[in-house]
N, C-alpha and C. Protein backbone atom coordinates (compact mmCIF):
# COMPACT_ATOMS: atom_id res chain seq x y z
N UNK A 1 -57.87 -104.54 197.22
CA UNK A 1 -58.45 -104.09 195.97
C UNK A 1 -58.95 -102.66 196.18
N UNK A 2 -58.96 -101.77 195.36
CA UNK A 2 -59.07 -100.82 194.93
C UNK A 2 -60.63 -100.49 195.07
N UNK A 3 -61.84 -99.89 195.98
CA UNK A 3 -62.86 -99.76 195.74
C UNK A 3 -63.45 -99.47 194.57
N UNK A 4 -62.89 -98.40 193.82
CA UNK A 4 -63.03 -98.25 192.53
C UNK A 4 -63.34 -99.63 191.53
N UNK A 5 -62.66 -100.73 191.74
CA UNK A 5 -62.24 -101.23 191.50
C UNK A 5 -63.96 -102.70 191.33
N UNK A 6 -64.32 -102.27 192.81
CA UNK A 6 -65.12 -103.43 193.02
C UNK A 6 -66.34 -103.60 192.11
N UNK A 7 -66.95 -102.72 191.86
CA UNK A 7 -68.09 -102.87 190.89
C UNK A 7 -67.60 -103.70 189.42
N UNK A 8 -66.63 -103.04 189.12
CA UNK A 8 -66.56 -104.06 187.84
C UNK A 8 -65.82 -105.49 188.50
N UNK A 9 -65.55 -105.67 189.23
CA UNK A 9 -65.15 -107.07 189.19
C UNK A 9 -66.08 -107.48 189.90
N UNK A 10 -67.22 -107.21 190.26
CA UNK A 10 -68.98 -107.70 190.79
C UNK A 10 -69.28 -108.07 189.25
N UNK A 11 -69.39 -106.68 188.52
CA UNK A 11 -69.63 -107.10 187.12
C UNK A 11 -69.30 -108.78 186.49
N UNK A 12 -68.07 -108.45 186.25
CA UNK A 12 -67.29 -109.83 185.55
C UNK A 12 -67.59 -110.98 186.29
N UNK A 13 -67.70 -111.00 187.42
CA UNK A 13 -68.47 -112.12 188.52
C UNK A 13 -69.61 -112.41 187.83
N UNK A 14 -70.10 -111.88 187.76
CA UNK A 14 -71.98 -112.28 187.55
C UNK A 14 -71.62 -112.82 186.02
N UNK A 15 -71.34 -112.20 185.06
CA UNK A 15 -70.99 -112.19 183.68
C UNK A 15 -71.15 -113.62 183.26
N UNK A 16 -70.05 -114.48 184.59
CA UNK A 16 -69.46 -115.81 184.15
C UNK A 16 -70.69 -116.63 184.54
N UNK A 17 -71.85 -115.84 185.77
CA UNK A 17 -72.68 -116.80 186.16
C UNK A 17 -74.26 -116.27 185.48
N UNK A 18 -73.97 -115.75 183.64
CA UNK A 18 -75.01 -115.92 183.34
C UNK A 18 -75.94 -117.17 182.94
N UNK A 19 -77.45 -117.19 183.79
CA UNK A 19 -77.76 -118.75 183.48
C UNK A 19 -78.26 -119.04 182.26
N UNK A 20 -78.59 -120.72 182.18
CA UNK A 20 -78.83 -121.27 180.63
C UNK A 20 -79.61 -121.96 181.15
N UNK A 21 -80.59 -121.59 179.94
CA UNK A 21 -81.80 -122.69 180.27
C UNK A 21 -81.51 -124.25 179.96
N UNK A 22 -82.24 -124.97 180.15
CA UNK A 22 -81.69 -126.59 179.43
C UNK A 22 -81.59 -126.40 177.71
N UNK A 23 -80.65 -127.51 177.76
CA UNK A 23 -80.49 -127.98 176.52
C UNK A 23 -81.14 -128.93 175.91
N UNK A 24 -81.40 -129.03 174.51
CA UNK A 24 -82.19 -130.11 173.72
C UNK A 24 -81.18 -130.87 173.51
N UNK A 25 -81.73 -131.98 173.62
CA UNK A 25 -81.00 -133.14 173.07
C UNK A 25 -81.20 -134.29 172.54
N UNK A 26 -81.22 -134.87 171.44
CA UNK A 26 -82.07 -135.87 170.30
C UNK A 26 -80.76 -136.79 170.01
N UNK A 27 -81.13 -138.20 170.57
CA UNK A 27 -80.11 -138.71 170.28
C UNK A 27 -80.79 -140.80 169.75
N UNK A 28 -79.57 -140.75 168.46
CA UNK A 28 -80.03 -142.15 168.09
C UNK A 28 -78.75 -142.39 168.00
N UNK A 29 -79.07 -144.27 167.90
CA UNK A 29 -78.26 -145.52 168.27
C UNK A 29 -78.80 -146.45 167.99
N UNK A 30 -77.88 -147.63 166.74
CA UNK A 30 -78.14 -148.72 166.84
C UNK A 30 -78.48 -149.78 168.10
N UNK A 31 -79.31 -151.21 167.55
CA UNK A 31 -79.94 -151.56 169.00
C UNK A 31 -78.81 -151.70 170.17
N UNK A 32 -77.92 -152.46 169.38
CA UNK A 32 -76.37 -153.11 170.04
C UNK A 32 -75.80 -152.24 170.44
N UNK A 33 -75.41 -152.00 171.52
CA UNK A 33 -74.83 -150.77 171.66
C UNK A 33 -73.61 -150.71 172.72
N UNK A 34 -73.05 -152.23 173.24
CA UNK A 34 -72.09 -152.81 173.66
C UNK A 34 -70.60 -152.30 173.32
N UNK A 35 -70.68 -151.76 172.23
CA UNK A 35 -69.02 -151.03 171.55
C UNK A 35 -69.17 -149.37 172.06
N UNK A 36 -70.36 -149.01 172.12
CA UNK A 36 -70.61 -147.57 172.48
C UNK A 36 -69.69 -147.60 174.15
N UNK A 37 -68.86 -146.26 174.11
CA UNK A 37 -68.69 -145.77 174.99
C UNK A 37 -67.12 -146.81 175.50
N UNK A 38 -66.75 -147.48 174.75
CA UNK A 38 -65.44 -148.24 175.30
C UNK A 38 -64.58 -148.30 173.67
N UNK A 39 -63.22 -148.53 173.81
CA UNK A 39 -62.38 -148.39 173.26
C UNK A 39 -61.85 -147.11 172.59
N UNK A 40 -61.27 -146.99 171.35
CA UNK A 40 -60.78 -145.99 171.28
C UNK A 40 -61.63 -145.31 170.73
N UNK A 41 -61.10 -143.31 170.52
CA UNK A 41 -62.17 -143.22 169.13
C UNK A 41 -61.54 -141.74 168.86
N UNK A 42 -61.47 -140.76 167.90
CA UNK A 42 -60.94 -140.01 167.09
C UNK A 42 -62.37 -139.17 166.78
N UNK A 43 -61.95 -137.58 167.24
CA UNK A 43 -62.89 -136.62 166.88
C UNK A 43 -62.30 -135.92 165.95
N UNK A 44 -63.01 -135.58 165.34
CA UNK A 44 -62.37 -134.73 163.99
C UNK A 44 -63.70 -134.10 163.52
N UNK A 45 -63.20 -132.95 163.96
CA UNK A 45 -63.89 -131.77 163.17
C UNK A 45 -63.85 -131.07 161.85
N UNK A 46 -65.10 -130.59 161.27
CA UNK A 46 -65.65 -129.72 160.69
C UNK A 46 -64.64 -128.32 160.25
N UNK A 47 -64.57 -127.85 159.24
CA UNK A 47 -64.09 -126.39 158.93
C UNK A 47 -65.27 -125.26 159.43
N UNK A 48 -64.69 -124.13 160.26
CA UNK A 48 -65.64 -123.21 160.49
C UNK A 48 -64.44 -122.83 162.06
N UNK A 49 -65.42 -121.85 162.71
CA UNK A 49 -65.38 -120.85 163.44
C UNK A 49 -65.52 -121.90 164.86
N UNK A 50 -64.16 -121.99 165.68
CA UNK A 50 -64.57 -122.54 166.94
C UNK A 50 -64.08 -124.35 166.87
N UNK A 51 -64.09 -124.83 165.74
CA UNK A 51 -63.75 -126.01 165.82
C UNK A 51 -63.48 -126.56 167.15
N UNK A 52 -62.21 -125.99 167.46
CA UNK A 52 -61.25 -126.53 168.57
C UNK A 52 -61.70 -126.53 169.51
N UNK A 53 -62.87 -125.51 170.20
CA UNK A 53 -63.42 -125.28 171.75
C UNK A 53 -63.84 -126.73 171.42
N UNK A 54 -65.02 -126.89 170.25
CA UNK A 54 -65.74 -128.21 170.32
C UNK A 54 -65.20 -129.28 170.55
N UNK A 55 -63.91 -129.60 169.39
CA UNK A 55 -63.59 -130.88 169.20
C UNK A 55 -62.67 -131.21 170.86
N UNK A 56 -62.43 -130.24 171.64
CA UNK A 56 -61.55 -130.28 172.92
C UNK A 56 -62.79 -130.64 174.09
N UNK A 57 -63.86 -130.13 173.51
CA UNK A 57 -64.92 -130.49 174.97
C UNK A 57 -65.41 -131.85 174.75
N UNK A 58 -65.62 -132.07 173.04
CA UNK A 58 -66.10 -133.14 172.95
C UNK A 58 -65.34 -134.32 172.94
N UNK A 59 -64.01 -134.35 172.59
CA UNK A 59 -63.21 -135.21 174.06
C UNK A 59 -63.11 -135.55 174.91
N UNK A 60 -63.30 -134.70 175.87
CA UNK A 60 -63.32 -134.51 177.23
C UNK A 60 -64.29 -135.32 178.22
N UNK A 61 -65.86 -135.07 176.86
CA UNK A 61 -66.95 -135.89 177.00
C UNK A 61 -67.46 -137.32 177.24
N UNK A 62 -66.51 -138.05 175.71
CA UNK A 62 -66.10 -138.94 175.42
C UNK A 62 -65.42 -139.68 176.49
N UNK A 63 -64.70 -139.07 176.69
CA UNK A 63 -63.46 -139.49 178.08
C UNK A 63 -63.98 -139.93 179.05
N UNK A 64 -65.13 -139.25 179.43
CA UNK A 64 -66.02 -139.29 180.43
C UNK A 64 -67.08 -140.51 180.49
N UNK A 65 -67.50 -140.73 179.41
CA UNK A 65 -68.26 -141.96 178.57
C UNK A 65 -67.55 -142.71 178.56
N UNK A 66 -66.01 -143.00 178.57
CA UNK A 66 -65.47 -144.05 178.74
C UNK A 66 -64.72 -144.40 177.81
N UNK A 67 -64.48 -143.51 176.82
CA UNK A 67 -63.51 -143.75 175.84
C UNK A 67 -62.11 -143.62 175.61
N UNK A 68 -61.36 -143.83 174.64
CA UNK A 68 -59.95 -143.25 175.06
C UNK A 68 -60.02 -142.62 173.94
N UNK A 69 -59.03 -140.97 173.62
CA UNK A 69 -58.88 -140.96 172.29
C UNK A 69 -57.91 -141.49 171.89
N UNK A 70 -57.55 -141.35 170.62
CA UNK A 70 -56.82 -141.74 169.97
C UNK A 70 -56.70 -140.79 168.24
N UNK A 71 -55.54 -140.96 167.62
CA UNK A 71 -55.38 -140.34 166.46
C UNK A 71 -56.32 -141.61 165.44
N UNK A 72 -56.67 -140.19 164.40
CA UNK A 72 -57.81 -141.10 163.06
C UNK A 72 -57.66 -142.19 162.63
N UNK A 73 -55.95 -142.84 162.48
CA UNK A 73 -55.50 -143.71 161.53
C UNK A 73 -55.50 -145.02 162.65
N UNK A 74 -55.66 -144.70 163.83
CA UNK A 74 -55.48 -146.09 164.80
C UNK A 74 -56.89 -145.97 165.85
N UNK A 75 -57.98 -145.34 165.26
CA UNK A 75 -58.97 -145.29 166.82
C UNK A 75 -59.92 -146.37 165.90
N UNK A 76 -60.55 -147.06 167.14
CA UNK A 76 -61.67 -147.92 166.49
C UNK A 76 -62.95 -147.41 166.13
N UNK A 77 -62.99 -146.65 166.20
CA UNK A 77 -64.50 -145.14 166.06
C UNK A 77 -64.13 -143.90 165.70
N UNK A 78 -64.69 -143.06 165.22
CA UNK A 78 -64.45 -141.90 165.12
C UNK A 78 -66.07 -141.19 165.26
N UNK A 79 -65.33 -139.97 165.84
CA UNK A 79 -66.18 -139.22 165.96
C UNK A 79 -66.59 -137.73 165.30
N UNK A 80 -67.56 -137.90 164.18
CA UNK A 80 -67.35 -136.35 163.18
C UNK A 80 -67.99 -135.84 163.68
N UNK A 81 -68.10 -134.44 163.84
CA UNK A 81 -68.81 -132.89 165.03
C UNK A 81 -69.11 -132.08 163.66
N UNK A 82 -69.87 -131.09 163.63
CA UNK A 82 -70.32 -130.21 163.05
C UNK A 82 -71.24 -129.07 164.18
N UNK A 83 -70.71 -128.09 164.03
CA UNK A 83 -71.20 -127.36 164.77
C UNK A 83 -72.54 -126.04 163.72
N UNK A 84 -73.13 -126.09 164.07
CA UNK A 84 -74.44 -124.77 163.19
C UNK A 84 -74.88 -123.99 164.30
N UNK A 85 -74.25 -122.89 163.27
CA UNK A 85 -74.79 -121.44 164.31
C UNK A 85 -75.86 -120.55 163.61
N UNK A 86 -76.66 -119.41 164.42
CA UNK A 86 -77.65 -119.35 162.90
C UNK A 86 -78.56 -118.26 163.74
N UNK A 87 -78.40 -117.05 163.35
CA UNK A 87 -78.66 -115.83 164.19
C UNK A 87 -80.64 -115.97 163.87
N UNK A 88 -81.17 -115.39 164.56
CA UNK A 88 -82.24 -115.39 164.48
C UNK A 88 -83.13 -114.04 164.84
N UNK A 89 -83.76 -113.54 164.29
CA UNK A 89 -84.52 -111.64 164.61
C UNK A 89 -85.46 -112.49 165.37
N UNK A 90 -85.75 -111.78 166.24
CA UNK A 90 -87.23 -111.74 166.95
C UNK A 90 -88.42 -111.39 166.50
N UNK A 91 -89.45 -112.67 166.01
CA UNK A 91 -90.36 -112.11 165.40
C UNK A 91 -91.59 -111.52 166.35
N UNK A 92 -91.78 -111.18 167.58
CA UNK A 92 -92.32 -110.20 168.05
C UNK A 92 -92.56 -108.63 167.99
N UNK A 93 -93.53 -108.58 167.22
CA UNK A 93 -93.89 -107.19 166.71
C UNK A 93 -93.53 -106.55 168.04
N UNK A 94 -92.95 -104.88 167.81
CA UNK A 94 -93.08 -104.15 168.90
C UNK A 94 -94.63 -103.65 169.36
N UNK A 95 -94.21 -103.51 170.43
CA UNK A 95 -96.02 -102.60 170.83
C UNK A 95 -95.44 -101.63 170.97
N UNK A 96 -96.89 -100.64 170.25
CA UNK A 96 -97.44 -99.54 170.27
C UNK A 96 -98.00 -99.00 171.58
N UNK A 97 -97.78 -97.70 171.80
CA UNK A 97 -98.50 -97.43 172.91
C UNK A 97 -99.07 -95.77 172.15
N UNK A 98 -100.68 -96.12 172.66
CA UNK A 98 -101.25 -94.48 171.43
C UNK A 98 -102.00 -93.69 172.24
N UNK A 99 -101.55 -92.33 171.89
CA UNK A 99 -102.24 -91.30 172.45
C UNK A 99 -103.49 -90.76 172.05
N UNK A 100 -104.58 -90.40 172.26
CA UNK A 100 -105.58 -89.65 171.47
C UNK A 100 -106.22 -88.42 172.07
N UNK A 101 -106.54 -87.31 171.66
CA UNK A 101 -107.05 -86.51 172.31
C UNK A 101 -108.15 -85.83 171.29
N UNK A 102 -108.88 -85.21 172.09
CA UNK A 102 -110.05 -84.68 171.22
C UNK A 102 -110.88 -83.49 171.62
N UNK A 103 -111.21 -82.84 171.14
CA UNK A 103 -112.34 -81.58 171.69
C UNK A 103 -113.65 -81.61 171.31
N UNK A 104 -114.54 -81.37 171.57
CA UNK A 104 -115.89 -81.43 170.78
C UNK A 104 -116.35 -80.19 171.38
N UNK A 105 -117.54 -79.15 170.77
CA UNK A 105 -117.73 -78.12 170.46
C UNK A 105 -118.96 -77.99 170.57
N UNK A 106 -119.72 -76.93 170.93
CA UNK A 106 -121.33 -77.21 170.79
C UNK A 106 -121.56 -76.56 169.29
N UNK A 107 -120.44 -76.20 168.59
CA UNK A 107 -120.37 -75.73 167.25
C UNK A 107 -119.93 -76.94 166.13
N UNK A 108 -119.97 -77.86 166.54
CA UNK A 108 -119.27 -79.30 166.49
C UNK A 108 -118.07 -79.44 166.01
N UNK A 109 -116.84 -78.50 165.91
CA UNK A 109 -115.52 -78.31 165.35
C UNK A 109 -114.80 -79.77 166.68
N UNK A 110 -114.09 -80.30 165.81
CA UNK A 110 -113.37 -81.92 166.23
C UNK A 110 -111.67 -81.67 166.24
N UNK A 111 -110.98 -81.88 166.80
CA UNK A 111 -109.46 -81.82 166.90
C UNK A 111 -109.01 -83.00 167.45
N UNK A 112 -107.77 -83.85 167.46
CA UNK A 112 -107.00 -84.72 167.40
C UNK A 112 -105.76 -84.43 167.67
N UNK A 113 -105.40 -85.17 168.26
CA UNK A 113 -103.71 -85.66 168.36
C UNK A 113 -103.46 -86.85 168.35
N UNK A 114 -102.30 -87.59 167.41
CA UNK A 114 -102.34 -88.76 168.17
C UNK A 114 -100.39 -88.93 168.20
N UNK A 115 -100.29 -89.99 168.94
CA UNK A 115 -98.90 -89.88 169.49
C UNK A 115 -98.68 -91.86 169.05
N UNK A 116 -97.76 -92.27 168.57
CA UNK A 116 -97.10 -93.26 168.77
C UNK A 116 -95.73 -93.72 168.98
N UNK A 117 -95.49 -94.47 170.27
CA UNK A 117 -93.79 -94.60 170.35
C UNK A 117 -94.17 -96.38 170.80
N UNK A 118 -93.39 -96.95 169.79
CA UNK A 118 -92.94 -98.35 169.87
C UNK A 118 -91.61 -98.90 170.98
N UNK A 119 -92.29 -99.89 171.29
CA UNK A 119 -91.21 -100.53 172.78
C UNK A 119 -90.99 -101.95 172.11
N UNK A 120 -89.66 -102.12 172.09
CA UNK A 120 -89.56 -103.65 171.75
C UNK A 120 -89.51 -104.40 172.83
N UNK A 121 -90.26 -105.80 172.52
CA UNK A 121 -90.33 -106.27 173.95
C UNK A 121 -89.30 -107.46 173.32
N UNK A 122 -88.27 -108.00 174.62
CA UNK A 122 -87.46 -108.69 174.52
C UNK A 122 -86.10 -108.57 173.64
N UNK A 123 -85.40 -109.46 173.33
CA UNK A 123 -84.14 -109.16 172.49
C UNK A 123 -84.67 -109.22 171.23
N UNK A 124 -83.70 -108.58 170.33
CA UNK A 124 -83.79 -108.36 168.90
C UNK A 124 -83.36 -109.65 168.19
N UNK A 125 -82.08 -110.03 168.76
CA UNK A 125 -81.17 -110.67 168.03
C UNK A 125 -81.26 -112.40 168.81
N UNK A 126 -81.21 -113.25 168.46
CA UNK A 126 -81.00 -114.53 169.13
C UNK A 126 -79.91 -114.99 168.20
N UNK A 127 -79.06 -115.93 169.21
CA UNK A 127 -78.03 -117.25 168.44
C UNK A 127 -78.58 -118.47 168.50
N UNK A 128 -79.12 -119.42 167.51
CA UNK A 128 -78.91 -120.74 168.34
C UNK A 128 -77.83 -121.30 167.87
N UNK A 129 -77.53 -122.45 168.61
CA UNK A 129 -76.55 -123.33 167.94
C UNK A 129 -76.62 -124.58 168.19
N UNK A 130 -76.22 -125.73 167.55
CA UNK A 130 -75.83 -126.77 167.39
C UNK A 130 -75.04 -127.44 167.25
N UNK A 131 -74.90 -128.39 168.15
CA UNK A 131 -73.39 -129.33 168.16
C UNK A 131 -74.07 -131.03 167.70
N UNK A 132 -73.77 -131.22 166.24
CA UNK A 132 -73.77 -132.45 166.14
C UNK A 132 -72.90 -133.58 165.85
N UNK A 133 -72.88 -134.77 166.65
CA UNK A 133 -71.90 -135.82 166.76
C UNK A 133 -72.48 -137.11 165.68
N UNK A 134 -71.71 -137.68 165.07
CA UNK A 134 -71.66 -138.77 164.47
C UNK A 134 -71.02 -139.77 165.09
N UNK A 135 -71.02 -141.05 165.45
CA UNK A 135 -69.96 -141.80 165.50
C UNK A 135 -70.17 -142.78 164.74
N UNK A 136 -68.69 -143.40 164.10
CA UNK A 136 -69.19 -144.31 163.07
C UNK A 136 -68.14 -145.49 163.77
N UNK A 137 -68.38 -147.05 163.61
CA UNK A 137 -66.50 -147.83 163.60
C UNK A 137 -65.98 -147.21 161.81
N UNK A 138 -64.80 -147.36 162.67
CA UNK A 138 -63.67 -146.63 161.45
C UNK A 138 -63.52 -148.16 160.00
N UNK A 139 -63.70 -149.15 160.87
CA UNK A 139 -63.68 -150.13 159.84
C UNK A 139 -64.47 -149.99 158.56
N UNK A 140 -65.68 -150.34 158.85
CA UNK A 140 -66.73 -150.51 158.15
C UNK A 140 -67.11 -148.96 157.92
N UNK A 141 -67.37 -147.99 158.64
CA UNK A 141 -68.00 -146.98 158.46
C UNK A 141 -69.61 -146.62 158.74
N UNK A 142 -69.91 -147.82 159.48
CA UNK A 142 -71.55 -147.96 159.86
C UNK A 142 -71.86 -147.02 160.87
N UNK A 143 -72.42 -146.22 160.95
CA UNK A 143 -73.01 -145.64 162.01
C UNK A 143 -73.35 -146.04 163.61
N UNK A 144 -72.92 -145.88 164.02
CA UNK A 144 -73.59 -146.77 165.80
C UNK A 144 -74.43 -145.57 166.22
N UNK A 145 -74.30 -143.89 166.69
CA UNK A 145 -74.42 -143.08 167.30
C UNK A 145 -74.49 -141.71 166.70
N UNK A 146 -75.78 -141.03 166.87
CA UNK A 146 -75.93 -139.89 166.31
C UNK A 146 -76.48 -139.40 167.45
N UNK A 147 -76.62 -137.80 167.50
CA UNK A 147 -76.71 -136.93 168.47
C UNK A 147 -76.93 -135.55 167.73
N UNK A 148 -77.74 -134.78 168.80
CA UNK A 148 -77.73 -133.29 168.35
C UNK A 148 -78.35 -132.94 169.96
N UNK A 149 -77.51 -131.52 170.31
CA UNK A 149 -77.64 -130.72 171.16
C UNK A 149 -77.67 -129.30 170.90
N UNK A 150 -78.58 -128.86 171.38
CA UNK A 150 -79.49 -127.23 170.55
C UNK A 150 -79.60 -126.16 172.25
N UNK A 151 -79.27 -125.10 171.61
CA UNK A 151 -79.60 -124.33 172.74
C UNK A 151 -79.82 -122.90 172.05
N UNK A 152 -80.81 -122.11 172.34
CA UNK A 152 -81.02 -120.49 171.89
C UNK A 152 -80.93 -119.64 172.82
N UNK A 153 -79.82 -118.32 172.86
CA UNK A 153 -79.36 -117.39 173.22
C UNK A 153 -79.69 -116.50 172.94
N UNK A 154 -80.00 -115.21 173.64
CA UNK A 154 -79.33 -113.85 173.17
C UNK A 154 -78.40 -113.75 172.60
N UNK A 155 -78.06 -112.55 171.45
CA UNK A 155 -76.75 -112.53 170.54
C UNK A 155 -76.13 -112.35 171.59
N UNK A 156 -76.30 -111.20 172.53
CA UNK A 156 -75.39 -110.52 173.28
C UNK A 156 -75.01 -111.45 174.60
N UNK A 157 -75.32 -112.85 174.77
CA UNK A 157 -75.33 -113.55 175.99
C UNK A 157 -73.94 -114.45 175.97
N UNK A 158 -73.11 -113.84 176.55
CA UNK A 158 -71.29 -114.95 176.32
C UNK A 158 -71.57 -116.00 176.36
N UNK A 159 -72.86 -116.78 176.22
CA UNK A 159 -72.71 -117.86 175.45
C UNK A 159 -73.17 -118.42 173.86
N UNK A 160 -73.37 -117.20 173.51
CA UNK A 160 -73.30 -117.22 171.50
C UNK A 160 -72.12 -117.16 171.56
N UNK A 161 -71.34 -117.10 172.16
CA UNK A 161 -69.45 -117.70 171.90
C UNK A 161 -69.20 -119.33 172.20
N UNK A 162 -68.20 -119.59 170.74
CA UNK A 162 -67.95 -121.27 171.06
C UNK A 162 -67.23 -121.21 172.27
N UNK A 163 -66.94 -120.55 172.74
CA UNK A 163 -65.43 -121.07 173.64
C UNK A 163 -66.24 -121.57 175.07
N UNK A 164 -67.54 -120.86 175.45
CA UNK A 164 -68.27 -121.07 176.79
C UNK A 164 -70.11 -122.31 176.34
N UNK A 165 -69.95 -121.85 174.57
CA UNK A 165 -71.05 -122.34 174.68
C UNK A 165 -70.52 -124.23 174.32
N UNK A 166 -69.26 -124.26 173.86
CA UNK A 166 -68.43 -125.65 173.57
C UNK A 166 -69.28 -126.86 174.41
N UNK A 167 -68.03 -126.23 175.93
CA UNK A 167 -68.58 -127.31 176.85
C UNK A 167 -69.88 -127.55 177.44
N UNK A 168 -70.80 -126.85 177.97
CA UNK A 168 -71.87 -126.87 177.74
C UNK A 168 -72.69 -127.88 177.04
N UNK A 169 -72.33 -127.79 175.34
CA UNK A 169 -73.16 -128.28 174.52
C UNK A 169 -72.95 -130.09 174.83
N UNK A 170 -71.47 -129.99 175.11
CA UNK A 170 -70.79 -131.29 174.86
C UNK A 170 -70.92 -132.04 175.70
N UNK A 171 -71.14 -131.53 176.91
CA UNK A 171 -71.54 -132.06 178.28
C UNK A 171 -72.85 -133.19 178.17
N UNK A 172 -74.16 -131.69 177.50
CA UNK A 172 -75.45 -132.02 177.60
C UNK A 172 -75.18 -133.54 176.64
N UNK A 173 -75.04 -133.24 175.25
CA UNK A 173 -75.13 -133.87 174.59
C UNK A 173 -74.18 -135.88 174.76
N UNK A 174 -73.84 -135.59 175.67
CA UNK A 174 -72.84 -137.06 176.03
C UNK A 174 -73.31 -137.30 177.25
N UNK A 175 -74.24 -136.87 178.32
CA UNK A 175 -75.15 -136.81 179.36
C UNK A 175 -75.64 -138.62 179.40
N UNK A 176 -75.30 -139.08 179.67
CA UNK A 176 -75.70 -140.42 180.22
C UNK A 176 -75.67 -141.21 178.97
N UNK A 177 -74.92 -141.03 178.39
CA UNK A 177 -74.30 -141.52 177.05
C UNK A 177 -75.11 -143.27 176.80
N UNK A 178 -75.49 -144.14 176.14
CA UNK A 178 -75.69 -144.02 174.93
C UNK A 178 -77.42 -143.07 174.82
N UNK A 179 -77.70 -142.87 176.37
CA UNK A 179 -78.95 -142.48 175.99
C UNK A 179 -80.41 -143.17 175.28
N UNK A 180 -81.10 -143.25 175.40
CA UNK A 180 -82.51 -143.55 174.93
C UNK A 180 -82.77 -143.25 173.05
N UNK A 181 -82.62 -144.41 172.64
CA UNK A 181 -82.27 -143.80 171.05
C UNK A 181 -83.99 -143.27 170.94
N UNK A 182 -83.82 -142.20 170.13
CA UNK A 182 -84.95 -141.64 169.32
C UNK A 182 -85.68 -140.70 170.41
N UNK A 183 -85.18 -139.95 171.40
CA UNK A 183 -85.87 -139.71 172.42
C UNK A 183 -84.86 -137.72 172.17
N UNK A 184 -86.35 -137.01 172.77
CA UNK A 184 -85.52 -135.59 172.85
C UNK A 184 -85.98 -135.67 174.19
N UNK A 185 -84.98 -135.00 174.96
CA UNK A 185 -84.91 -134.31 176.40
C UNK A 185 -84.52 -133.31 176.24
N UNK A 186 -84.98 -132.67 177.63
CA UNK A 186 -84.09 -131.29 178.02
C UNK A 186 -82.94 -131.56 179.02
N UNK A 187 -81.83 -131.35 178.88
CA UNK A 187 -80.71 -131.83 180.00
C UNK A 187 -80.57 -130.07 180.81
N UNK A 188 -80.70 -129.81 181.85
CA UNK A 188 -80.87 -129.08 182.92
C UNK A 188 -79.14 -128.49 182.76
């Protein structure tokens, strides 16, 4: 390699190993929960931006939980995803930092300066996002399994992108699957 060369690919190194704090995760379930996590089941996503990273991790997830997929018209479950993204300003006022100066006089004439320059502390911009799962049986349409997994970013942090923040979400959120109904954690 090209010395020239090495700093940016130090760069792009680190890039991939920016860290994430834990994820939230709020998850409910009927009491029975014996059908959770076995047989077939069908994800089908939401219209919007990213679908596919999701509905591909949250497969993957599933898979992992013990499911098989399967297409909509033959799975015994399905699984609907909705993903919410949702920029956020930083409501931390900037600080001020102020100058003052002054003269005093035995004639008592008074003079002033004053100086202000504002520092923003922290990022401007945040992403959060959300990946939420439904699962219903396809028969009836009853609910067994609901879920939501939340995480807040910097805009500028490659993971306000679906494609890195996908698996991630999908991971946390299927994390020891059926999970503790009615319970939020942080998954690490």
């Amino acid at each position: 390699m090209k010395h020239w060369l090495a700093p940016f690919a130090l760069l792009a190194l680190t890039g991939c190993g920016v860290p994430l704090g834990p994820v939230e995760v709020s998850r409910f379930h009927v009491p029975e929960t014996a059908a959770l996590g076995r047989g077939t089941i069908a994800v089908i996503a939401g219209d919007g931006e990213d679908q596919s990273s999701y509905r591909i991790a949250v497969e993957q997830a599933l898979t992992q939980a013990g499911y098989a997929i399967a297409a909509p018209e033959s799975a015994a479950q399905t699984a609907q995803i909705r993903i919410e993204r949702q920029s956020i300003r930083n409501a931390q006022a900037p600080v001020r930092v102020g100058l003052r100066g002054g003269n005093n006089s035995y004639a008592g004439a008074n003079a002033g300066v004053g100086l202000s320059i504002p520092f923003q502390t922290g990022p401007q911009q945040k992403t959060a996002t959300d990946l939420v799962a439904v699962i219903r049986d396809r028969q009836s349409g009853k609910v067994l399994w609901e879920g939501r997994a939340s995480f807040t970013v910097s805009a500028t942090s490659p993971f306000s992108q679906g494609s890195l923040a996908a698996p991630r979400l999908a991971q946390a959120l299927f994390s020891g699957f059926p999970g503790q109904s009615g319970e939020t954690i942080k998954v690490p």
